[in-house]
Structures are given as structure tokens and as C-alpha cells.
Protein backbone atom coordinates (compact mmCIF):
# COMPACT_ATOMS: atom_id res chain seq x y z
CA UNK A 1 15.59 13.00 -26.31
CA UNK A 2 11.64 12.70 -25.16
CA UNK A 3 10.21 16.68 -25.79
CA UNK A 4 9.04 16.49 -22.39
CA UNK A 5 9.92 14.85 -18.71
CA UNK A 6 7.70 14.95 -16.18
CA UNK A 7 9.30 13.42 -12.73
CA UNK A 8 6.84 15.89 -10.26
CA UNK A 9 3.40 15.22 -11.43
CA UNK A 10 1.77 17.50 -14.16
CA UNK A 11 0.15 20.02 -11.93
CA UNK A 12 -3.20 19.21 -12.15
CA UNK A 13 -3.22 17.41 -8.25
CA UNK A 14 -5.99 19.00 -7.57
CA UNK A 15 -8.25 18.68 -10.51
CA UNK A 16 -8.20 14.73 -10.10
CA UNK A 17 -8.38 14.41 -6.09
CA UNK A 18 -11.82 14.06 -6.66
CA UNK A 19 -11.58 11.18 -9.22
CA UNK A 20 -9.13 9.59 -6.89
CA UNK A 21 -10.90 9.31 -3.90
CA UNK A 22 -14.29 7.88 -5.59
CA UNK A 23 -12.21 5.25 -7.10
CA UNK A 24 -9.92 4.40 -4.35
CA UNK A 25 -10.81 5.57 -0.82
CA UNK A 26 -13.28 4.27 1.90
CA UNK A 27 -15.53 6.14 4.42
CA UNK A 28 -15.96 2.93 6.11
CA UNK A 29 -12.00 2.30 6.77
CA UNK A 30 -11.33 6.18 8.34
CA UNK A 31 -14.18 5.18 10.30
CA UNK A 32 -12.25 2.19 11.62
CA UNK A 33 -9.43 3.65 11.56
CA UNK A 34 -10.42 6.35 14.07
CA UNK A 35 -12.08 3.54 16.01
CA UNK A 36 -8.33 2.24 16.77
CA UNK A 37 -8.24 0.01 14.41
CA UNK A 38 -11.06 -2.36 15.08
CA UNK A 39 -14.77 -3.50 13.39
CA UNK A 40 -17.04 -5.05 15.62
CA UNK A 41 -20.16 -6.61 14.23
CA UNK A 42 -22.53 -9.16 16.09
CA UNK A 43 -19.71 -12.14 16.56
CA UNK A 44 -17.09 -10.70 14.01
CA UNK A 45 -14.49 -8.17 14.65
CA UNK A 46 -12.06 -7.02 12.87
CA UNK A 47 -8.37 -5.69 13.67
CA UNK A 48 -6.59 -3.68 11.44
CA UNK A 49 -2.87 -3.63 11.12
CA UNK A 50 -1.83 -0.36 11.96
CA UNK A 51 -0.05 -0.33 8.65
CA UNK A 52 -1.86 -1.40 5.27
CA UNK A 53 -2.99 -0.29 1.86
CA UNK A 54 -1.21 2.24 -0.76
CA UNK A 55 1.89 3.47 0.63
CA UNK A 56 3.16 7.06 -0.99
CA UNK A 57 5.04 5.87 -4.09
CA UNK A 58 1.94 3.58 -5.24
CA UNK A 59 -0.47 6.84 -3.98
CA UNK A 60 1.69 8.75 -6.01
CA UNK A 61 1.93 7.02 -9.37
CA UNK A 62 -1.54 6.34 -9.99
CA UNK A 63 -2.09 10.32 -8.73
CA UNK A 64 0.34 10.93 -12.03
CA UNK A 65 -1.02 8.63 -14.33
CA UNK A 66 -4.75 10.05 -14.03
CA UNK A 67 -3.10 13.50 -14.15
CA UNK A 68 -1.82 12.57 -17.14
CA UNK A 69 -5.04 11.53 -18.99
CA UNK A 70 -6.06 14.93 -17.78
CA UNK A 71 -3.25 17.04 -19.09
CA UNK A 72 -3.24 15.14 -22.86
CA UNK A 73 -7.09 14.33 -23.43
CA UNK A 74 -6.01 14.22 -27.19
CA UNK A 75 -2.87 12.19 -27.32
CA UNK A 76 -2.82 8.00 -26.68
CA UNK A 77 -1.42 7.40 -23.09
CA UNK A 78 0.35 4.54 -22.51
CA UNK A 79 1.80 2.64 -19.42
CA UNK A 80 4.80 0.47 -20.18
CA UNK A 81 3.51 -2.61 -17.70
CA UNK A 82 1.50 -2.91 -14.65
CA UNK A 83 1.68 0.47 -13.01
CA UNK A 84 1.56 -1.67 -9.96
CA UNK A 85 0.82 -5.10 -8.99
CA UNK A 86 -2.71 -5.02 -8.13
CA UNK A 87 -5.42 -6.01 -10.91
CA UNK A 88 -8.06 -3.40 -9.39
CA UNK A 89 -6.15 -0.56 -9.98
CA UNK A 90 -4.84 -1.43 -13.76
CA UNK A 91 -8.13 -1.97 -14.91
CA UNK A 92 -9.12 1.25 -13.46
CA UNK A 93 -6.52 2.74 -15.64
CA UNK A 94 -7.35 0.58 -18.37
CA UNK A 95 -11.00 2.07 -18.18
CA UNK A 96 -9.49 5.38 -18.17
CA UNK A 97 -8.26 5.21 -21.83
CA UNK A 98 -4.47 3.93 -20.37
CA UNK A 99 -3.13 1.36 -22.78
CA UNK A 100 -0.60 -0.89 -21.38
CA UNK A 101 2.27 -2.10 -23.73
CA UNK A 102 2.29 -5.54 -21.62
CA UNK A 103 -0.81 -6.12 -22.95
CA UNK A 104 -0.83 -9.10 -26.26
CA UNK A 105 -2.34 -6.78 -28.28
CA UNK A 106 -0.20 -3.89 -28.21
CA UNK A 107 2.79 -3.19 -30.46
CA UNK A 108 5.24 -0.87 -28.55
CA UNK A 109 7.48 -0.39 -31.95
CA UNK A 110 4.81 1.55 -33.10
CA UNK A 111 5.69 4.58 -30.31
CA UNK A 112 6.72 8.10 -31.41
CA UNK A 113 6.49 11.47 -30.53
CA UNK A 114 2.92 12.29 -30.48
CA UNK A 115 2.62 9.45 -27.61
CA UNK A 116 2.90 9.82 -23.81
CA UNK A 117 4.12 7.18 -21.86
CA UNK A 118 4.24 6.31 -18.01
CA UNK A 119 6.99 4.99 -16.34
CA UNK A 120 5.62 2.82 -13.55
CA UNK A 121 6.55 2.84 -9.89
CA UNK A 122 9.17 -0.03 -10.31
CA UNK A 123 10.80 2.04 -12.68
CA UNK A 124 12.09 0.90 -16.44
CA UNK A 125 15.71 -1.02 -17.48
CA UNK A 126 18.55 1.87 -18.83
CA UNK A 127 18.10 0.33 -22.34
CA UNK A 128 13.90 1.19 -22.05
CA UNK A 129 14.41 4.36 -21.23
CA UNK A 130 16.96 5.22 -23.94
CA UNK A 131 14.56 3.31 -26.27
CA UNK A 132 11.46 5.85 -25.26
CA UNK A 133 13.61 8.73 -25.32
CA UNK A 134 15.05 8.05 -29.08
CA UNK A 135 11.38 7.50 -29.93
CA UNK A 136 10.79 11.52 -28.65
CA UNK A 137 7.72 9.92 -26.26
CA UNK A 138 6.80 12.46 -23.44
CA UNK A 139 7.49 10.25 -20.55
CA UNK A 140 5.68 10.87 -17.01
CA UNK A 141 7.86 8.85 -14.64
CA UNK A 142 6.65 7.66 -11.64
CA UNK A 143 9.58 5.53 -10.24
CA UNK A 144 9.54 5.55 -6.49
CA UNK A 145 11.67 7.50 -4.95
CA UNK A 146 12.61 3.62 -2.53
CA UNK A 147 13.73 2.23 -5.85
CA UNK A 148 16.06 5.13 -6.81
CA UNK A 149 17.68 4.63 -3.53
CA UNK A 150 18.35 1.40 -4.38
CA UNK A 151 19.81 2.20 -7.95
CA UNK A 152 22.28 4.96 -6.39
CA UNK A 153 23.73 2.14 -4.52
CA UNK A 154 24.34 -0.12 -7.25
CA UNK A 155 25.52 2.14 -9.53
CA UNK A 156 28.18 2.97 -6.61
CA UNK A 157 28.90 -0.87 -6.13
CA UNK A 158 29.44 -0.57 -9.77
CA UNK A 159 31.70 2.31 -9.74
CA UNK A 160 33.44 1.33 -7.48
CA UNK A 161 34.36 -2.13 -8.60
CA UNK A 162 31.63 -4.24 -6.47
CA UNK A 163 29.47 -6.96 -8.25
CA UNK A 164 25.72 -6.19 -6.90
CA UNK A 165 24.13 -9.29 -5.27
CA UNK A 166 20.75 -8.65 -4.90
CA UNK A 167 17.99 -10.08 -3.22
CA UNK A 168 15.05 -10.09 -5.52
CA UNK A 169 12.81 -12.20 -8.34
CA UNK A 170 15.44 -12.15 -11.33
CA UNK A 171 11.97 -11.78 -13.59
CA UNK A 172 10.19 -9.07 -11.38
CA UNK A 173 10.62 -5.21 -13.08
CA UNK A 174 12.06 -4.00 -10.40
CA UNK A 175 14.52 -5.52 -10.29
CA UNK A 176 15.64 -5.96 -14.01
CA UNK A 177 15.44 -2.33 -13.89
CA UNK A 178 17.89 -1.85 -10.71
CA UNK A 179 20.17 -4.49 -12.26
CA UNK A 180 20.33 -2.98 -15.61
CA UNK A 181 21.79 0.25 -13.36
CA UNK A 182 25.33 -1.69 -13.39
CA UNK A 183 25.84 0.02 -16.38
CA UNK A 184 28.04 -1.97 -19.33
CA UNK A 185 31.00 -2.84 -17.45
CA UNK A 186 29.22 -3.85 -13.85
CA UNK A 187 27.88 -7.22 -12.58
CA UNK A 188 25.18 -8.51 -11.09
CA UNK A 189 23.76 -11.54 -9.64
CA UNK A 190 20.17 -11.91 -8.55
CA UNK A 191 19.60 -14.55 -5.02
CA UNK A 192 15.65 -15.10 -4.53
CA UNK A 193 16.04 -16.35 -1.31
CA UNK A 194 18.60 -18.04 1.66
CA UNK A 195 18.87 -21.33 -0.04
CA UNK A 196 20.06 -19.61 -3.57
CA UNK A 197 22.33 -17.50 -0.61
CA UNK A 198 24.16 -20.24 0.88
CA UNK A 199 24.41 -21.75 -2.67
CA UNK A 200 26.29 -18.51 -3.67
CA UNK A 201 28.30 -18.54 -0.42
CA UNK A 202 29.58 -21.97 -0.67
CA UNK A 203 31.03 -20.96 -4.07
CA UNK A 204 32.40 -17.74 -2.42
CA UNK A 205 33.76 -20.06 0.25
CA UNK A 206 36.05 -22.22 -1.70
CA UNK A 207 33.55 -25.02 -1.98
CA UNK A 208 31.10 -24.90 -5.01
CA UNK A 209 31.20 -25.99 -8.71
CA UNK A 210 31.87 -22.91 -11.03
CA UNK A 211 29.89 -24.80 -13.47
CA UNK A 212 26.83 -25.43 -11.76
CA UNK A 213 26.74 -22.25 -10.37
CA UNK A 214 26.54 -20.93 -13.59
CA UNK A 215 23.89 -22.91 -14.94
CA UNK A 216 22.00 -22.31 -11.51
CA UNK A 217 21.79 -18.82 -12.21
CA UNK A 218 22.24 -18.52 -15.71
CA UNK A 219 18.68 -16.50 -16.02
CA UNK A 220 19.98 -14.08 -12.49
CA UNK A 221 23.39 -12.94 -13.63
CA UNK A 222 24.91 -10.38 -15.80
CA UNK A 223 26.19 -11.02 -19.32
CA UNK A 224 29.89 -12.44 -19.14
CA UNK A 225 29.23 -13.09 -15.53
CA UNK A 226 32.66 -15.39 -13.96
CA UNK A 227 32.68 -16.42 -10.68
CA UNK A 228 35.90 -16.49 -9.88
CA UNK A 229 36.34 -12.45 -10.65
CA UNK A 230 32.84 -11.33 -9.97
CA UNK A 231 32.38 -12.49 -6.34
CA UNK A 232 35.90 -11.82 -4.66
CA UNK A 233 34.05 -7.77 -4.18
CA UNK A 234 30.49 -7.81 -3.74
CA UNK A 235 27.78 -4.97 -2.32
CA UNK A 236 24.47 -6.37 -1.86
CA UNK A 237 21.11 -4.89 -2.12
CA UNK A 238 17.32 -6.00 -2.80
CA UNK A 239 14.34 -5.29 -4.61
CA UNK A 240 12.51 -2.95 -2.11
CA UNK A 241 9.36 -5.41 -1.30
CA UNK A 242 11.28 -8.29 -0.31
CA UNK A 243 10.92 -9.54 3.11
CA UNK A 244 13.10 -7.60 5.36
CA UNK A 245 14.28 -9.74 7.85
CA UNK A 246 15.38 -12.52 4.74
CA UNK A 247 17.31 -9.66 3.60
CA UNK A 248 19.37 -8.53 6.51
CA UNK A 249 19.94 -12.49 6.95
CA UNK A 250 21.55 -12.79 3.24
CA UNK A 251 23.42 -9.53 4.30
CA UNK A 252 24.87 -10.99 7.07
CA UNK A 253 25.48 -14.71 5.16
CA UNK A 254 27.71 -12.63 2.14
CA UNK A 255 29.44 -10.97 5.02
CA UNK A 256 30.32 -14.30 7.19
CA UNK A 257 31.58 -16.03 4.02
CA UNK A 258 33.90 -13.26 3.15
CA UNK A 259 34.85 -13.36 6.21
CA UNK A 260 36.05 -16.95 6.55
CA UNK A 261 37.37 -16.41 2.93
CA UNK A 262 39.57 -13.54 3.63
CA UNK A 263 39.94 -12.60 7.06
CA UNK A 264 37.71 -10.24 9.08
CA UNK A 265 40.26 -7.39 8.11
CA UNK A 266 39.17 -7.79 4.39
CA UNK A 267 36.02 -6.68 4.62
CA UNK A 268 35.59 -3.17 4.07
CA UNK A 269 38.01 -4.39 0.99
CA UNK A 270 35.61 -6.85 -0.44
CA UNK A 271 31.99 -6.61 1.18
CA UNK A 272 29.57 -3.87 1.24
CA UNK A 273 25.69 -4.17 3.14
CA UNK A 274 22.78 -0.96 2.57
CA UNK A 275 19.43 -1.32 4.06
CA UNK A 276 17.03 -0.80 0.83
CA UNK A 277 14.13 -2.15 1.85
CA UNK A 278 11.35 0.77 1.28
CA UNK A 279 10.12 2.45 4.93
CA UNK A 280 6.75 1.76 3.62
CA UNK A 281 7.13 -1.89 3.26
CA UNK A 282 9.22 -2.41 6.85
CA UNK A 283 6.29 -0.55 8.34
CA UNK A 284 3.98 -2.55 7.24
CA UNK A 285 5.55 -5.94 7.78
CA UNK A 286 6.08 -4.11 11.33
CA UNK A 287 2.68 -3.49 11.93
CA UNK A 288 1.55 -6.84 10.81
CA UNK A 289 3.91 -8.33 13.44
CA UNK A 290 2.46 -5.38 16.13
CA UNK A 291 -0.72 -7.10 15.54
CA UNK A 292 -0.09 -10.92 15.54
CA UNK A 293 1.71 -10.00 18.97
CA UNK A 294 -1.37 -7.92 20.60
CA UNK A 295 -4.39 -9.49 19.31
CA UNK A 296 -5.75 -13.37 19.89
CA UNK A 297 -6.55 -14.24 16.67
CA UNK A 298 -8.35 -16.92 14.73
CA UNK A 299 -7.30 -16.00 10.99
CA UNK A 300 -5.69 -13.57 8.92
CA UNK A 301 -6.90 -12.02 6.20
CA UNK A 302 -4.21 -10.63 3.08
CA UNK A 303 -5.63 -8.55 0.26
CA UNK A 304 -3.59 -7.81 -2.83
CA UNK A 305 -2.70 -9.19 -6.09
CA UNK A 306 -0.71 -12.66 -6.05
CA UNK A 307 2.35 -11.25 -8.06
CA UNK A 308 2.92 -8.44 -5.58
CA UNK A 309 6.13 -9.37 -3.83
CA UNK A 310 4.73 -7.26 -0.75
CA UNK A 311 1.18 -8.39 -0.39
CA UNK A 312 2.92 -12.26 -0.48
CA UNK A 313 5.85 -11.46 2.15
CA UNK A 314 3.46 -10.49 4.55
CA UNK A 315 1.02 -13.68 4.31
CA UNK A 316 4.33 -15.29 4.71
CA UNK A 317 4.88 -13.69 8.16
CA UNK A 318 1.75 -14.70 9.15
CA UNK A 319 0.86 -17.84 7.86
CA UNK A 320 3.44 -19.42 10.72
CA UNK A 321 1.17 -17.74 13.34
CA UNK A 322 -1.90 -18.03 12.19
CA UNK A 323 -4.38 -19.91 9.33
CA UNK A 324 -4.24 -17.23 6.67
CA UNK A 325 -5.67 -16.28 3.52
CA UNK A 326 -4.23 -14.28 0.58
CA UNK A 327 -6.80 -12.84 -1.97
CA UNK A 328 -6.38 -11.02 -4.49
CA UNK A 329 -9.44 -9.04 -4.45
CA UNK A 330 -13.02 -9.37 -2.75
CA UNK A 331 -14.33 -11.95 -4.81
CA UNK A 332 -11.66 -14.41 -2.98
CA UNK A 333 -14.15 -14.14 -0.56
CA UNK A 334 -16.66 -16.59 -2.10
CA UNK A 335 -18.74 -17.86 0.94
CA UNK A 336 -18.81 -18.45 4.50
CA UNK A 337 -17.94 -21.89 3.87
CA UNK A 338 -15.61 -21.38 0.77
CA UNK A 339 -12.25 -19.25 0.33
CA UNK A 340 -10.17 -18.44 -2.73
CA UNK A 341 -6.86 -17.93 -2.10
CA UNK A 342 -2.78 -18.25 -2.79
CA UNK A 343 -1.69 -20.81 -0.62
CA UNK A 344 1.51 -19.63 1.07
CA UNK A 345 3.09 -23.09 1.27
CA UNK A 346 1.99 -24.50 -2.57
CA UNK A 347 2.63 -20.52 -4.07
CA UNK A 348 -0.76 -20.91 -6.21
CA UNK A 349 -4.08 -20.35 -5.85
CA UNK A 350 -6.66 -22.91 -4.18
CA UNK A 351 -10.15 -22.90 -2.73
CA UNK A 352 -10.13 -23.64 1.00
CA UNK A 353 -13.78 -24.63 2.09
CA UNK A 354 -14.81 -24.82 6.10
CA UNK A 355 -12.68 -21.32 6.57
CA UNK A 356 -14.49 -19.13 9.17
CA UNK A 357 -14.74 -20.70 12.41
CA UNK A 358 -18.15 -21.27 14.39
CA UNK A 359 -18.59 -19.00 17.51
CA UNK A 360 -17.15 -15.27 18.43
CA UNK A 361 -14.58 -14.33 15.26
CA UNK A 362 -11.72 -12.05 15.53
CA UNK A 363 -10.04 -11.75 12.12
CA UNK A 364 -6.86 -9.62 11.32
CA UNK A 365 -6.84 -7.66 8.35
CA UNK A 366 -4.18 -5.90 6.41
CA UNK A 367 -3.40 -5.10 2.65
CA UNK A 368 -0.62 -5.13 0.56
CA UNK A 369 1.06 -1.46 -0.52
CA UNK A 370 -1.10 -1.70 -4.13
CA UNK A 371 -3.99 -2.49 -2.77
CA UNK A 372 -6.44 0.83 -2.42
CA UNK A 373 -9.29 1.01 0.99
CA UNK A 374 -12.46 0.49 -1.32
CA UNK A 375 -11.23 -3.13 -1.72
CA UNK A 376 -10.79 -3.34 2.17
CA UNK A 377 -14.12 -2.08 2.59
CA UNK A 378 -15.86 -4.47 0.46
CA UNK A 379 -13.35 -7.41 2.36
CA UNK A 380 -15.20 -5.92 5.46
CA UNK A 381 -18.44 -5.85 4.20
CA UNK A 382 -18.39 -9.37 3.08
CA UNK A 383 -17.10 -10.64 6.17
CA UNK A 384 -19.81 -8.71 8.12
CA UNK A 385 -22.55 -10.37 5.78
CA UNK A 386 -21.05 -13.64 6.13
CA UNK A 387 -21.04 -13.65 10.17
CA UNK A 388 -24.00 -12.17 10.62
């Protein structure tokens, strides 16, 4: 077992507010804030989603992880990935002294007790954590409090006989970690979207290949994973940044098929639904929608990194609005004439030139849940230079 667990920060809070808030807040964006939520400059202005930026889990785990270069100056810190999916803010810890066992470079075999280690927000697999503590590591983990949520329900679906279907990227660390929570005799099977859901369905319906479901999902499933026993009881969940209103749909998809399967009167026998997505993420794909209702606008604006499940859901949202643009940091923001950005349709990164409009400009503006306000205000900045 680690000699140490820290779950509730290190108390040093205080001691590295400071440090925080130079690296990460913006004087500009309480301003605008406080100005309800708009930036008006010559022909630009701005709206702000009433939601955006770090929510409390991200806000939390980067607190912990500079506490924790605080409270062991003397002993290597590591992080076990990506504390969070936004580039910014792991380089900041990488300047820190952080090393990050993702990285080539690093050889986490190596580990033992004299190391510290973080636990990032998405949390770690059962068989990491296990690993770290038989290695005596202190661990700081900052697993979000959403996630556990998440992994309470599963490991009741489990219990309880239930094979978890959730909604999630079979490769994101999220959710390896909340399917590893099954525990060695539950199931699992991981649907990325509604086509993968109807896929899934079909089968449960009577009318799919056991085969070729198999090889469908061969890289989303759990090891000895059968069809025919593992999806006659099923509880579904979903990685917390998914898209909320795709995963209330696959909810209600799992629960029709059963349904038609078994008879309405099976269901409590055989079907299970929770809510999981995190209250940060539903407010801010809320307030994203608030604002694409209330405001005329010409484009959108998305900051956050391209692998951040959240950042992407909401340029999905409002890419069938609006034109919008998805950068990962300022520098997307090459010129008035020229854009770098993920395309929402193609899922990879082009260069969009003729982007701002002539005339009066009303852009909306909102950030994924990684993303800190200094980034916003430099977005700002950059758009005010580039109208002016």
C-alpha cells in the first residue's frame, strides 16, 4: 500500500492561489463577465456563453497538482497522463518540474516509494492503481468527484448482474478507467455514438450477426465478452463529457429494444438508465444553446484542445447553427483572413482562410471545461486587433 493518500488536496490552498491565478485567470474576462457577458470593440463584439472555461473538478486538480510540487520540493512528481486535455495547462505543469509518464521518454517501471504521483481528473484503471500502490508511490488523486459517480453505478450494474453499456471513446482514460470498475467477473461494452447504438440494438433485437458484432467491437468490450449472455441485462452509463442529449437518446434506444425483445413488463428485470453526464458539462452545453437562441450571430468561436471530448461536443452543437471554429489555443487564430482549426465535419485540423466577415461582427465565444480565462483573453485580444 502507497505510504500516503491524498484525496483532499495537501493543505497548502492557500500558499499557491497566487501561482494559480497568474497562470490561469483573466482581469479582462471578470471584466466581461460583469459586463453581462459581452465585449464590444469598434465593429466586433463579443458574447460570452454564460457557461465556459475550467469547471470545479479541472479547477481542482491542477489546484492539487501545484500543491503538490509545493508540499515535496525534494521528491520527483509525476502525473500518470494528461492531467487534463488541454496542451496549455500540461505544459504549465511540465514547466513546473511535473513529469508525465505518457511522455516517450519516461519509464514508469522505474516508480517506487520515494516518488509521488498524481492521479488525473479522469481517474486511473483498478489494475493502475493497484500497480502504484504495490510500488509504495504517495499518490495525490484528483479524480473528479462526476467520474466517481459514474463508477458507483457500474460497479452496481456489476453487482448486480448488469453488463455496463457505456457511451464513451473505448480509447479515452476515462473511460478505460470506469470500465475497468466492472471488476473481474463484470462486462462491459463501450458505444461511441447512435450508429454503434442501433448496431448493438439490432443484435439485442433478434436481428444481428454475433460474429460481426464481435469483431465490430472487439477493441470496446470486456474480456470473454458473449453476446448472447452479456446483453439480455444491461445498465448503461457514459463517460461524463459526452454530449448529453446523444446520451439520453442511446438511453432511450437500449430501453425500446428491450422492450420489443421482452415485453414492457421486463424492464426493470433487464434494463437500467442513470444520468452521468457531469453538471458542469450539461451547463455548459446549456449555456452554449442559451446563447445560439438569444444572440444573432455570425460565427462561433470554440477554444480547447482537439482531444477534449467536451471542448468538441460543444462545436458540434454549434456548428449546425452557425460557421464555427474549434482551436485549440490562441495561435489558431492566425490572421484576419486565415483560421486554424478542427473541422467538426472532417474531425481534423484545417486552415480556413476568408473567416471573419466584412462589416459589424458579433462572434460567440465559449471554452471547453480545460481550457483556463488567460487563453480566452488572448482569443479576445486577437479578435479585437484583428477587427480593428
Amino acid at each position: 500500500m502507497p505510504s500516503l493518500i491524498f484525496r483532499k488536496g495537501l493543505d497548502l490552498k492557500q500558499e499557491v492561489a497566487g501561482d494559480l491565478a497568474t497562470s490561469y485567470h483573466s482581469a479582462l474576462v471578470q471584466q466581461i463577465k460583469a459586463d453581462s457577458y459581452r465585449f464590444v470593440s469598434g465593429r466586433l463584439t463579443v458574447h460570452l456563453a454564460r457557461e465556459f472555461g475550467f469547471c470545479y473538478g479541472v479547477d481542482r486538480a491542477v489546484d492539487y497538482a501545484y500543491q503538490a510540487t509545493l508540499r515535496f520540493p525534494d521528491r520527483q512528481v509525476f502525473l500518470t497522463g494528461e492531467i487534463i486535455h488541454n496542451p496549455h495547462v500540461n505544459d504549465q505543469l511540465r514547466a513546473k518540474g511535473i513529469r508525465f509518464l505518457s511522455d516517450p521518454h519516461e519509464d514508469g517501471t522505474r516508480l517506487g516509494a520515494a516518488d509521488v504521483v498524481i492521479l488525473p481528473a479522469f481517474g486511473v484503471t483498478i489494475a493502475e492503481m493497484v500497480r502504484l500502490s504495490d510500488l509504495g508511490c504517495t499518490l495525490v488523486d484528483t479524480t473528479c468527484g462526476s467520474v466517481l459517480n459514474v463508477w458507483k453505478n457500474v460497479k452496481r450494474y456489476a453487482a448486480d448482474g448488469f453488463t455496463s453499456i457505456i457511451h464513451g471513446k473505448h480509447y479515452h482514460e476515462e473511460t478505460r478507467a470506469t470500465a475497468s470498475q466492472v471488476g473481474a467477473t463484470g462486462h462491459y461494452m463501450v458505444v461511441l455514438d447512435e450508429a454503434e447504438a442501433t448496431i448493438v440494438c439490432d443484435y439485442i433485437r433478434g436481428q444481428g450477426d454475433r460474429d460481426a458484432l464481435l469483431l465490430r467491437f472487439a477493441q470496446a468490450i470486456s474480456p470473454g465478452f458473449d453476446p448472447g449472455v452479456h446483453l439480455q441485462r444491461v445498465g448503461c452509463a457514459n463517460q461524463t463529457t459526452m454530449l448529453s442529449t446523444e446520451s439520453l437518446r442511446i438511453g432511450e434506444m437500449f430501453r425500446e429494444a428491450f422492450a420489443e425483445r421482452y415485453g414492457v413488463a421486463s424492464l426493470p428485470e433487464r434494463f437500467r438508465a442513470f444520468d452521468t453526464i457531469c453538471s458542469a458539462t450539461q451547463e455548459r452545453q446549456d449555456a452554449i444553446l442559451q446563447l445560439l437562441d438569444e444572440q444573432r450571430l455570425d460565427l462561433m468561436v470554440i477554444v480547447g484542445g482537439y482531444n477534449s471530448s467536451n471542448t468538441c461536443n460543444l462545436a458540434r452543437i454549434c456548428a449546425d447553427r452557425v460557421p464555427t471554429f474549434h482551436i485549440a489555443d490562441p495561435d489558431g487564430l492566425v490572421s484576419a483572413t486565415e483560421v486554424r482549426h478542427r473541422s467538426v465535419a472532417e474531425r481534423r485540423e484545417i486552415t480556413t482562410a476568408g473567416w471573419l466577415p466584412e462589416g459589424p461582427l458579433a462572434i460567440g465565444l465559449t471554452s471547453g471545461a480545460s481550457t483556463p480565462d488567460n487563453l480566452m483573453d488572448t482569443v479576445i485580444r486577437r479578435l479585437e486587433a484583428f477587427t480593428a
